[in-house]
Each structure stands twice: as structure tokens, then as C-alpha cells.
PDB file of N, CA and C in Angstrom:
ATOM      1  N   UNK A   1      85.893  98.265 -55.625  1.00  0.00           N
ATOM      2  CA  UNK A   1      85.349  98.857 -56.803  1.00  0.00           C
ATOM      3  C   UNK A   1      84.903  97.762 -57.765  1.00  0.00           C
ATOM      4  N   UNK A   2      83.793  97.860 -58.436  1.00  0.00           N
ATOM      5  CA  UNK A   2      83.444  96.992 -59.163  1.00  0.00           C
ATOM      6  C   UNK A   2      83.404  97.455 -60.605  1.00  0.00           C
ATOM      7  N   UNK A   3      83.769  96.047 -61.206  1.00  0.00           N
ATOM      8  CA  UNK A   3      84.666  96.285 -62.843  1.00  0.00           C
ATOM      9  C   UNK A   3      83.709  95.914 -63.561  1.00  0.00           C
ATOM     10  N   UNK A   4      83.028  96.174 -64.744  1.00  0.00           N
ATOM     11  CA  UNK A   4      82.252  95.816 -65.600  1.00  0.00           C
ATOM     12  C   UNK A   4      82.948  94.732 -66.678  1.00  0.00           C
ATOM     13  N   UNK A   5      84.377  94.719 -67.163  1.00  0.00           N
ATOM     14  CA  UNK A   5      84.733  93.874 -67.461  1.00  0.00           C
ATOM     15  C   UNK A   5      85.075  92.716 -66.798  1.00  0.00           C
ATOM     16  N   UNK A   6      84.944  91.972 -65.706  1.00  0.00           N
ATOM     17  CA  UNK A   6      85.129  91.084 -64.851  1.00  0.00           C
ATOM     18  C   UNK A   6      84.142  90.091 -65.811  1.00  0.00           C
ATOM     19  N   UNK A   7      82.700  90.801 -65.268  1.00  0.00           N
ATOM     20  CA  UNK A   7      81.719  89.873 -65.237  1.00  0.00           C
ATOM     21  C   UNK A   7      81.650  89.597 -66.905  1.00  0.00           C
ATOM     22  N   UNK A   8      81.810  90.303 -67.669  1.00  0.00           N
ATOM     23  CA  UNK A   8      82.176  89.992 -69.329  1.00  0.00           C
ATOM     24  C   UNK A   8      82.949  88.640 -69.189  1.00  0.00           C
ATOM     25  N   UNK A   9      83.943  88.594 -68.681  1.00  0.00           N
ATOM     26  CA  UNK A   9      84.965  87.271 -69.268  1.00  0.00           C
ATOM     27  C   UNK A   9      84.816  86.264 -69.187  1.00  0.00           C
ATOM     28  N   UNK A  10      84.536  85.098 -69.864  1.00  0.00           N
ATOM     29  CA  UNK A  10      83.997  84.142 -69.511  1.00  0.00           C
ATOM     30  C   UNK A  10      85.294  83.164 -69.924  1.00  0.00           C
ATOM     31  N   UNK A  11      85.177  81.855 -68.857  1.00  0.00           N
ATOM     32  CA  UNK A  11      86.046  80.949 -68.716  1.00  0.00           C
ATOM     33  C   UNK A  11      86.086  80.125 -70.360  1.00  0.00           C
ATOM     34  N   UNK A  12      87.221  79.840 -70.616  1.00  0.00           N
ATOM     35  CA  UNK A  12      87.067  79.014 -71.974  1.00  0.00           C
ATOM     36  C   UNK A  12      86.247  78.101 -71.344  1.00  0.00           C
ATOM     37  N   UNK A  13      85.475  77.232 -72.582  1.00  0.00           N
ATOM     38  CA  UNK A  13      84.362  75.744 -71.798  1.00  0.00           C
ATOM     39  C   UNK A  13      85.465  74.436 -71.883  1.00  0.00           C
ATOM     40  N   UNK A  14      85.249  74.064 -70.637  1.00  0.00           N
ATOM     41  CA  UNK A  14      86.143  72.500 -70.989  1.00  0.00           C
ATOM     42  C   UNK A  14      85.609  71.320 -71.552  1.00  0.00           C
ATOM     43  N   UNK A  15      86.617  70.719 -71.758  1.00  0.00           N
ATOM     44  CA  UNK A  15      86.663  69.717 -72.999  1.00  0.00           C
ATOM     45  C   UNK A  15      85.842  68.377 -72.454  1.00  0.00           C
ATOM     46  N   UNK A  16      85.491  68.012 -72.981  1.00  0.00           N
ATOM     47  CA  UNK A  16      84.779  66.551 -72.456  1.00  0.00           C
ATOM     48  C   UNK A  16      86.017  65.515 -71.569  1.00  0.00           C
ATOM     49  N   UNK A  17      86.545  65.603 -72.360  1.00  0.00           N
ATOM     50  CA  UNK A  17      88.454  64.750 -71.936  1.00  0.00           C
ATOM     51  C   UNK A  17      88.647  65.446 -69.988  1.00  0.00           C
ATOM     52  N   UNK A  18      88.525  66.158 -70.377  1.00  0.00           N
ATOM     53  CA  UNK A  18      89.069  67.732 -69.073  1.00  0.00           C
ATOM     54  C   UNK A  18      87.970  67.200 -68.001  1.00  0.00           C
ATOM     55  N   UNK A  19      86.587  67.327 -68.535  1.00  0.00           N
ATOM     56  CA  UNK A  19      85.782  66.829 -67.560  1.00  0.00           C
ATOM     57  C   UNK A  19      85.430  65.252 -66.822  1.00  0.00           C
ATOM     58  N   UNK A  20      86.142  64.770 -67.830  1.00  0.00           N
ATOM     59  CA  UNK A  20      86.172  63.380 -67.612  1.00  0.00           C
ATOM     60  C   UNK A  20      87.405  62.904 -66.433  1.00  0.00           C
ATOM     61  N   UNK A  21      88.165  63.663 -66.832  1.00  0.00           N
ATOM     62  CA  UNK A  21      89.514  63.345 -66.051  1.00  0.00           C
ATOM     63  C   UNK A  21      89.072  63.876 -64.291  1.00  0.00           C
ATOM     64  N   UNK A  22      88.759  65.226 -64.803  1.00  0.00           N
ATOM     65  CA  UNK A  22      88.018  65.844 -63.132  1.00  0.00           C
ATOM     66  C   UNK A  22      86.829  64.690 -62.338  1.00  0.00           C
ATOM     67  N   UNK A  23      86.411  64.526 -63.084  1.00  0.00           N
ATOM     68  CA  UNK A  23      85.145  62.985 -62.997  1.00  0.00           C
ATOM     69  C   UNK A  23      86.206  61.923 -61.780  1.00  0.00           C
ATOM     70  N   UNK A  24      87.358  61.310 -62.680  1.00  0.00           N
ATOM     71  CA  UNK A  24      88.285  60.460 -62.234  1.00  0.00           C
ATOM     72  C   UNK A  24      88.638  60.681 -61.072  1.00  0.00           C
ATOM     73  N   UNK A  25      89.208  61.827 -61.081  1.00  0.00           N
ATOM     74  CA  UNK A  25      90.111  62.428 -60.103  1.00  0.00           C
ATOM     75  C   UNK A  25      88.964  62.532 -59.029  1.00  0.00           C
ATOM     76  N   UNK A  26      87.807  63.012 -59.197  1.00  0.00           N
ATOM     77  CA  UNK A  26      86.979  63.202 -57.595  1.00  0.00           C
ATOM     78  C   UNK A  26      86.390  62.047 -57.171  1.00  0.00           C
ATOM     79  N   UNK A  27      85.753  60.924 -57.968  1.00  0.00           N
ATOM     80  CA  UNK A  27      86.107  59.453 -57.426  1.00  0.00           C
ATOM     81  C   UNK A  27      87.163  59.397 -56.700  1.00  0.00           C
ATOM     82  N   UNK A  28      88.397  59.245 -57.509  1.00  0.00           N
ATOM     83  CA  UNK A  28      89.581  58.496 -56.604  1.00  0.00           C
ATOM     84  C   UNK A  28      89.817  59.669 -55.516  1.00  0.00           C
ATOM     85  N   UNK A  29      89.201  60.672 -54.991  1.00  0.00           N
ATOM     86  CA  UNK A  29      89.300  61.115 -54.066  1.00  0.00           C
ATOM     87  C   UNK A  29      88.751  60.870 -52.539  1.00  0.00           C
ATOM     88  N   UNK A  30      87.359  60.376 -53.297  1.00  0.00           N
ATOM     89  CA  UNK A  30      86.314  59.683 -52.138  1.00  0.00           C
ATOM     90  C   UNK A  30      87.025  58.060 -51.854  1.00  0.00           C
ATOM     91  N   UNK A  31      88.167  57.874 -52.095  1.00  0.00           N
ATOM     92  CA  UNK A  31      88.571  56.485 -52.108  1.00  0.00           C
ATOM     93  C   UNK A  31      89.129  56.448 -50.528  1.00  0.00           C
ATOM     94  N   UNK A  32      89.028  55.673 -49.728  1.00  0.00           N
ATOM     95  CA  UNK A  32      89.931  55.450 -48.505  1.00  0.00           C
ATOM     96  C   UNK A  32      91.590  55.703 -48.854  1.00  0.00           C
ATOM     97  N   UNK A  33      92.565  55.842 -47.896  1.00  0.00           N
ATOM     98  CA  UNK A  33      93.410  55.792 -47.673  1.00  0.00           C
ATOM     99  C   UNK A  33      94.779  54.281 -48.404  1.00  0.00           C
ATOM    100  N   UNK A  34      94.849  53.727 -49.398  1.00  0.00           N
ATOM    101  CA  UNK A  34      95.714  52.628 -49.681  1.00  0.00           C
ATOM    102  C   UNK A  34      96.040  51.689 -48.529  1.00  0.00           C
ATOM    103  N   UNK A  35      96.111  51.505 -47.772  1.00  0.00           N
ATOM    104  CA  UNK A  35      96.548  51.051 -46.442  1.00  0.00           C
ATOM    105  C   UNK A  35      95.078  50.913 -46.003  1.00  0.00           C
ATOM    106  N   UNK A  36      94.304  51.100 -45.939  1.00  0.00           N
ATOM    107  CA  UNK A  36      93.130  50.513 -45.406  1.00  0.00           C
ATOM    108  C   UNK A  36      92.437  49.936 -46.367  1.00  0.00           C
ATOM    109  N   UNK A  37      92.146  49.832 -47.846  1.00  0.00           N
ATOM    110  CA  UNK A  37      92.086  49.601 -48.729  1.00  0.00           C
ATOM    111  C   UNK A  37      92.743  47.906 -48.507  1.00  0.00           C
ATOM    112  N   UNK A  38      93.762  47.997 -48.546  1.00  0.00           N
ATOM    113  CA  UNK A  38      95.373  46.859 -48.420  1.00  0.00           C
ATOM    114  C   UNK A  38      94.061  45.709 -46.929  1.00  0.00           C
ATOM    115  N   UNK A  39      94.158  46.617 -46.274  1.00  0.00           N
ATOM    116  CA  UNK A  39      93.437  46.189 -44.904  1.00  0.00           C
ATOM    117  C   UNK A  39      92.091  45.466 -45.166  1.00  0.00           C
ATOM    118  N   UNK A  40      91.161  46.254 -45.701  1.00  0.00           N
ATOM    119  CA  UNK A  40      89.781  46.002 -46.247  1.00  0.00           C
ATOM    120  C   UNK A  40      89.631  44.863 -47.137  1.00  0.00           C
ATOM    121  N   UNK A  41      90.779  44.474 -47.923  1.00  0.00           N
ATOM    122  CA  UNK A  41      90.858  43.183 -49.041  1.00  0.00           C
ATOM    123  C   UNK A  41      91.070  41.832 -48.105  1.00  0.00           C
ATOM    124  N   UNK A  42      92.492  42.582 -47.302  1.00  0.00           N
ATOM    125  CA  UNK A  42      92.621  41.075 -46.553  1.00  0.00           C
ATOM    126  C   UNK A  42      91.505  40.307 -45.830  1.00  0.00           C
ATOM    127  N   UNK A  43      90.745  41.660 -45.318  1.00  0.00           N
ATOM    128  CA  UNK A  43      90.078  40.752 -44.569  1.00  0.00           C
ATOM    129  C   UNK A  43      89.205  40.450 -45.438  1.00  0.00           C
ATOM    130  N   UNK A  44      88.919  40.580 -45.836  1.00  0.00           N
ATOM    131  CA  UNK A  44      87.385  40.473 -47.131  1.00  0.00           C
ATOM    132  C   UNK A  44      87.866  39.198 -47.743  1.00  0.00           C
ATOM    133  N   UNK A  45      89.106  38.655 -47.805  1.00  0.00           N
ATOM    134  CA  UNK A  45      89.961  37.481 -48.467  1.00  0.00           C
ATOM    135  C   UNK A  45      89.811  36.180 -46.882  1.00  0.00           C
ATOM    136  N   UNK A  46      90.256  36.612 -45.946  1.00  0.00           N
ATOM    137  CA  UNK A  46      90.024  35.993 -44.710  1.00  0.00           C
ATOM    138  C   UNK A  46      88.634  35.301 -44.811  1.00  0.00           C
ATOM    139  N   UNK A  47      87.723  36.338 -44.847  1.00  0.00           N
ATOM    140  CA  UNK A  47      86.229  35.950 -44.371  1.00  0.00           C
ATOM    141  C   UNK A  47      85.854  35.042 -45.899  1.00  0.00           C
ATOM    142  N   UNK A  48      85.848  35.442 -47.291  1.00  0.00           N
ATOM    143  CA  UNK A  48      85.644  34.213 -48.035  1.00  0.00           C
ATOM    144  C   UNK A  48      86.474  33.155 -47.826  1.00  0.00           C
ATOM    145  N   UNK A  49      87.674  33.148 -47.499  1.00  0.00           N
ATOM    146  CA  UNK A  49      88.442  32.192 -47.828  1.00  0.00           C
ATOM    147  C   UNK A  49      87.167  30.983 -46.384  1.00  0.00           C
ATOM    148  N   UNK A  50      87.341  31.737 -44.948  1.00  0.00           N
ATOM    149  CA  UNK A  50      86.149  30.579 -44.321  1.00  0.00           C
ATOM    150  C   UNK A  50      85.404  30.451 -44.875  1.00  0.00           C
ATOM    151  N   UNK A  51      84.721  31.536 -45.752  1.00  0.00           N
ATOM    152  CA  UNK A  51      83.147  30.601 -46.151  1.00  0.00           C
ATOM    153  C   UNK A  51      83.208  29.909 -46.899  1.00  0.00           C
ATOM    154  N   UNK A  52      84.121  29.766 -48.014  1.00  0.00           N
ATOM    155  CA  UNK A  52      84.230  28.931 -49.072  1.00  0.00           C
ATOM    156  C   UNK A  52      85.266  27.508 -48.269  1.00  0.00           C
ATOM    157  N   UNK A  53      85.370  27.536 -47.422  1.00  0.00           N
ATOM    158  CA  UNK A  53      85.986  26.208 -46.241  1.00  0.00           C
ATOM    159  C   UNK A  53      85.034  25.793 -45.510  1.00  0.00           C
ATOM    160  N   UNK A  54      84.460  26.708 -45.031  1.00  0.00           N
ATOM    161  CA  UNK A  54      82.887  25.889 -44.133  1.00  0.00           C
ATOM    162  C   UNK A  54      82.157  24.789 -44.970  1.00  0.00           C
ATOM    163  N   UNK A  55      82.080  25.813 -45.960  1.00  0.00           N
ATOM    164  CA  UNK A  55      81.260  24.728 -47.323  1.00  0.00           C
ATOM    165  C   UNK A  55      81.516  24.231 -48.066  1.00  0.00           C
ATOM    166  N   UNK A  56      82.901  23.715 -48.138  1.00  0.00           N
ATOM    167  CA  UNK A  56      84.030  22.696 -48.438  1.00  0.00           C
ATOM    168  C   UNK A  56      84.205  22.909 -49.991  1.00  0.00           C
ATOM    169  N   UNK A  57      83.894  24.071 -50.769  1.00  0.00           N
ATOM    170  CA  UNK A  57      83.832  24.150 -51.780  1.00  0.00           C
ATOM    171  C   UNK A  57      86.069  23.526 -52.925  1.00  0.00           C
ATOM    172  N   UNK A  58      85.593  22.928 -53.338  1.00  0.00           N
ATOM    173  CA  UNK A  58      86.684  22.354 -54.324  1.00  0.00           C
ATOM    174  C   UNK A  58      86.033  22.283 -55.814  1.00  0.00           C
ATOM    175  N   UNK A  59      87.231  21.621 -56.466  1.00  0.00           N
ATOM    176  CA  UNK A  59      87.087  22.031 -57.898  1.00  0.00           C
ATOM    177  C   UNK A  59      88.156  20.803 -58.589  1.00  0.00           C
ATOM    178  N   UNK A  60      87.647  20.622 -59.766  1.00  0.00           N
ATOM    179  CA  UNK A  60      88.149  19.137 -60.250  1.00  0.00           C
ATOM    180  C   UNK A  60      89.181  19.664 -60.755  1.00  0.00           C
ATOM    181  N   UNK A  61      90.598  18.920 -60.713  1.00  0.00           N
ATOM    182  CA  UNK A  61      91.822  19.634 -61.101  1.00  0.00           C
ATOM    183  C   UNK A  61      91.855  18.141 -62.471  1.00  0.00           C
ATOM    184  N   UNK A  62      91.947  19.343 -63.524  1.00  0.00           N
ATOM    185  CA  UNK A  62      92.134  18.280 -64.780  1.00  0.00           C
ATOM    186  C   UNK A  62      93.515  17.768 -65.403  1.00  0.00           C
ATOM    187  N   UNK A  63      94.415  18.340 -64.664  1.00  0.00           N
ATOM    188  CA  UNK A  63      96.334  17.699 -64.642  1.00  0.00           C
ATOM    189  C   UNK A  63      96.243  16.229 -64.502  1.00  0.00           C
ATOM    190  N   UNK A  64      95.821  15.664 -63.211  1.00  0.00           N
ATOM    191  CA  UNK A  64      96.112  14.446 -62.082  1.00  0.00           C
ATOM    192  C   UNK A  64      95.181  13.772 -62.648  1.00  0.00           C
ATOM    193  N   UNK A  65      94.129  12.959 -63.684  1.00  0.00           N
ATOM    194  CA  UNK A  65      93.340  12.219 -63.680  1.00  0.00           C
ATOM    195  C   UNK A  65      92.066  12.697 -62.487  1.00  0.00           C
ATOM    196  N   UNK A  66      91.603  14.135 -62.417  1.00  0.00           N
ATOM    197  CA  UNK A  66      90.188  14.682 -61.499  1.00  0.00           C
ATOM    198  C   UNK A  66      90.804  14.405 -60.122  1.00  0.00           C
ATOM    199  N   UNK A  67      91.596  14.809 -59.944  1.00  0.00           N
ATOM    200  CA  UNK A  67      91.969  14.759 -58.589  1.00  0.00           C
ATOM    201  C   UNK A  67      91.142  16.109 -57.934  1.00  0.00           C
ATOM    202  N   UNK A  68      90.913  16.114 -57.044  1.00  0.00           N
ATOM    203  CA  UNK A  68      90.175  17.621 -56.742  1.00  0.00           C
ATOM    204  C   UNK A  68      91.378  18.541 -55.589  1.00  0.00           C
ATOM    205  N   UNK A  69      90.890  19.590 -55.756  1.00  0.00           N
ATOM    206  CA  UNK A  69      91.834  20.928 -55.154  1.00  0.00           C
ATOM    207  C   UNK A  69      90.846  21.189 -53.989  1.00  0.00           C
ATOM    208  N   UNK A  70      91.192  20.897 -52.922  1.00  0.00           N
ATOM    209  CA  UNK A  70      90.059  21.606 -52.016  1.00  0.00           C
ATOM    210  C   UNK A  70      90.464  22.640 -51.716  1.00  0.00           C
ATOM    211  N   UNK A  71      89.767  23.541 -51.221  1.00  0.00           N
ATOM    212  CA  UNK A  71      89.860  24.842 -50.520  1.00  0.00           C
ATOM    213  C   UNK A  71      90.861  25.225 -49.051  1.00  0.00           C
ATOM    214  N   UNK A  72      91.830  25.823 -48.748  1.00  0.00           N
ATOM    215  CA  UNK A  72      91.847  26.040 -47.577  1.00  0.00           C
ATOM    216  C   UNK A  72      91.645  27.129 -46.725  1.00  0.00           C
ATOM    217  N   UNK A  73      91.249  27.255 -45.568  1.00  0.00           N
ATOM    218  CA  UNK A  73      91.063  28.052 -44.557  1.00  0.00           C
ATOM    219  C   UNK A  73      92.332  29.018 -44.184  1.00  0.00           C
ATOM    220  N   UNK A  74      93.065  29.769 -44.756  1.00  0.00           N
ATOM    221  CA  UNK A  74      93.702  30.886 -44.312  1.00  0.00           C
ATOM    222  C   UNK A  74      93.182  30.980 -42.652  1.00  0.00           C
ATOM    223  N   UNK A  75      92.323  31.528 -42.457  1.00  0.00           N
ATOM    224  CA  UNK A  75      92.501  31.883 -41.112  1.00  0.00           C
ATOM    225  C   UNK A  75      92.966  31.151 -40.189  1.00  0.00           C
ATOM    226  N   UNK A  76      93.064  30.078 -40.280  1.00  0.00           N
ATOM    227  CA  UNK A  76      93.956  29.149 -39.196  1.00  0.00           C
ATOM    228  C   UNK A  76      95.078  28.976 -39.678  1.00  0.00           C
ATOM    229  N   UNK A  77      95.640  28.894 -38.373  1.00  0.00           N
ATOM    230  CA  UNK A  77      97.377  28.654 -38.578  1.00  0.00           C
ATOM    231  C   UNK A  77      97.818  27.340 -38.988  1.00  0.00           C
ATOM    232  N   UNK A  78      96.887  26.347 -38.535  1.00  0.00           N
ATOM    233  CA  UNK A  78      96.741  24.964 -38.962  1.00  0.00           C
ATOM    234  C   UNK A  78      96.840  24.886 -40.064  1.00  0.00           C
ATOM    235  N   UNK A  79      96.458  25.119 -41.215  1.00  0.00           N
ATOM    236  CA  UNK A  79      96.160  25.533 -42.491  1.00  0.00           C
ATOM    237  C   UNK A  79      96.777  26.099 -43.426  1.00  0.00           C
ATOM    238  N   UNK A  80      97.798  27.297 -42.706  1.00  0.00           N
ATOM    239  CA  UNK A  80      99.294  27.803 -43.059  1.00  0.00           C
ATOM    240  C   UNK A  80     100.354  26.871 -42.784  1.00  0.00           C
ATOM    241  N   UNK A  81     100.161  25.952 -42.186  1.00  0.00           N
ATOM    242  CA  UNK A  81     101.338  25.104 -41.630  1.00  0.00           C
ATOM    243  C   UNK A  81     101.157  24.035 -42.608  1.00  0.00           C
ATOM    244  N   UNK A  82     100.310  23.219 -43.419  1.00  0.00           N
ATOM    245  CA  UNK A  82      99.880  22.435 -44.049  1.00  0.00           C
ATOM    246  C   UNK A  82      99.992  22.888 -45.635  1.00  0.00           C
ATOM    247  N   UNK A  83     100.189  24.161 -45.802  1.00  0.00           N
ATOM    248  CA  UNK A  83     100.547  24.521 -47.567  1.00  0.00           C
ATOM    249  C   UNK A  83     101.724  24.231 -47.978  1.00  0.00           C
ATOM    250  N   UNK A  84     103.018  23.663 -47.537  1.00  0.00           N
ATOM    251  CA  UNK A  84     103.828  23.133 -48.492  1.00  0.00           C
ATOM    252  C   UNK A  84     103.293  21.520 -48.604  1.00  0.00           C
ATOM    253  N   UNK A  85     102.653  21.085 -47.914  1.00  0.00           N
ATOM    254  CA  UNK A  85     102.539  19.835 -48.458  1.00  0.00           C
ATOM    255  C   UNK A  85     101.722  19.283 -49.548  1.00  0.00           C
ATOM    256  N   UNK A  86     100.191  20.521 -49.339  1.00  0.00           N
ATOM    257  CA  UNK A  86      99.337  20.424 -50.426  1.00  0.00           C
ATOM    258  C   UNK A  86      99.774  21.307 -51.857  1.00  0.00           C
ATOM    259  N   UNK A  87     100.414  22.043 -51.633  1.00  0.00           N
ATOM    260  CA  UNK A  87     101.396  22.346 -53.037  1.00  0.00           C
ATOM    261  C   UNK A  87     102.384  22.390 -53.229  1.00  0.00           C
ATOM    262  N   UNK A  88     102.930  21.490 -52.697  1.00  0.00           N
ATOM    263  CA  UNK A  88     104.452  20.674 -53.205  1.00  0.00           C
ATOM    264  C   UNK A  88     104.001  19.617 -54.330  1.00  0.00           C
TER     265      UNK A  88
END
């Protein structure tokens, strides 16, 4: 049966705040999973960390009299095995 007051009632209008938050919320919905996210950085950290090692990029450390900080290569194990000595 159809009600003539139904179609009368109209929703209160929401608030700018209300719509903004719904805004938020359906972004962070289209977001991946945290854990792949977690996944997606590392490697994204992996792959600069080589490119910024291929191309030997360093930076003048102003403590030591310009001693320079070079870069290291994370992706090798070589490289993990060699960080207490370069920051000790």
C-alpha cells in the first residue's frame, strides 16, 4: 500500500562537518588493507634506498669537520652487516 506521507518526509540536510567526515571515511575505504600498505612502503624504501646507492648519493655531515654520510644499500645483506660500524 502506498502512503502519501512517506514521500512528504524529508531527511534533515547534513552538516558540512557530517559530509566531510563521510568524504574521509570513503577515501580511507578505497585504501588497501594495512599489511600491504606496511608491504608497499618497504619495498618502495628497498627500491630508493638502491637508487639513491647506485648513484652514490651522500650528504655533508656538519658535526665531524664535512665528513660526508654516504648512503647505504639496504638490499644487500652486505650492507646490513656493515651498519654497526658506520654508526657506531
Amino acid at each position: 500500500m502506498y502512503s502519501p506521507d512517506l514521500k512528504q518526509t524529508q531527511l534533515p540536510r547534513k552538516t558540512l562537518f557530517t559530509r566531510f567526515l563521510d568524504t574521509v571515511e570513503w577515501l580511507g575505504n578505497l585504501l588497501p588493507h594495512p599489511i600491504t600498505l606496511f608491504a608497499l612502503f618497504c619495498v618502495a624504501i628497498l627500491i630508493s634506498s638502491g637508487i639513491a646507492g647506485y648513484f652514490g648519493v651522500s650528504v655533508i655531515d656538519p658535526r665531524p669537520e664535512g665528513a660526508a654520510i654516504a648512503q647505504l644499500m639496504v638490499l644487500f645483506m652486505s650492507s646490513v652487516y656493515s651498519m654497526p660500524k658506520v654508526y657506531s
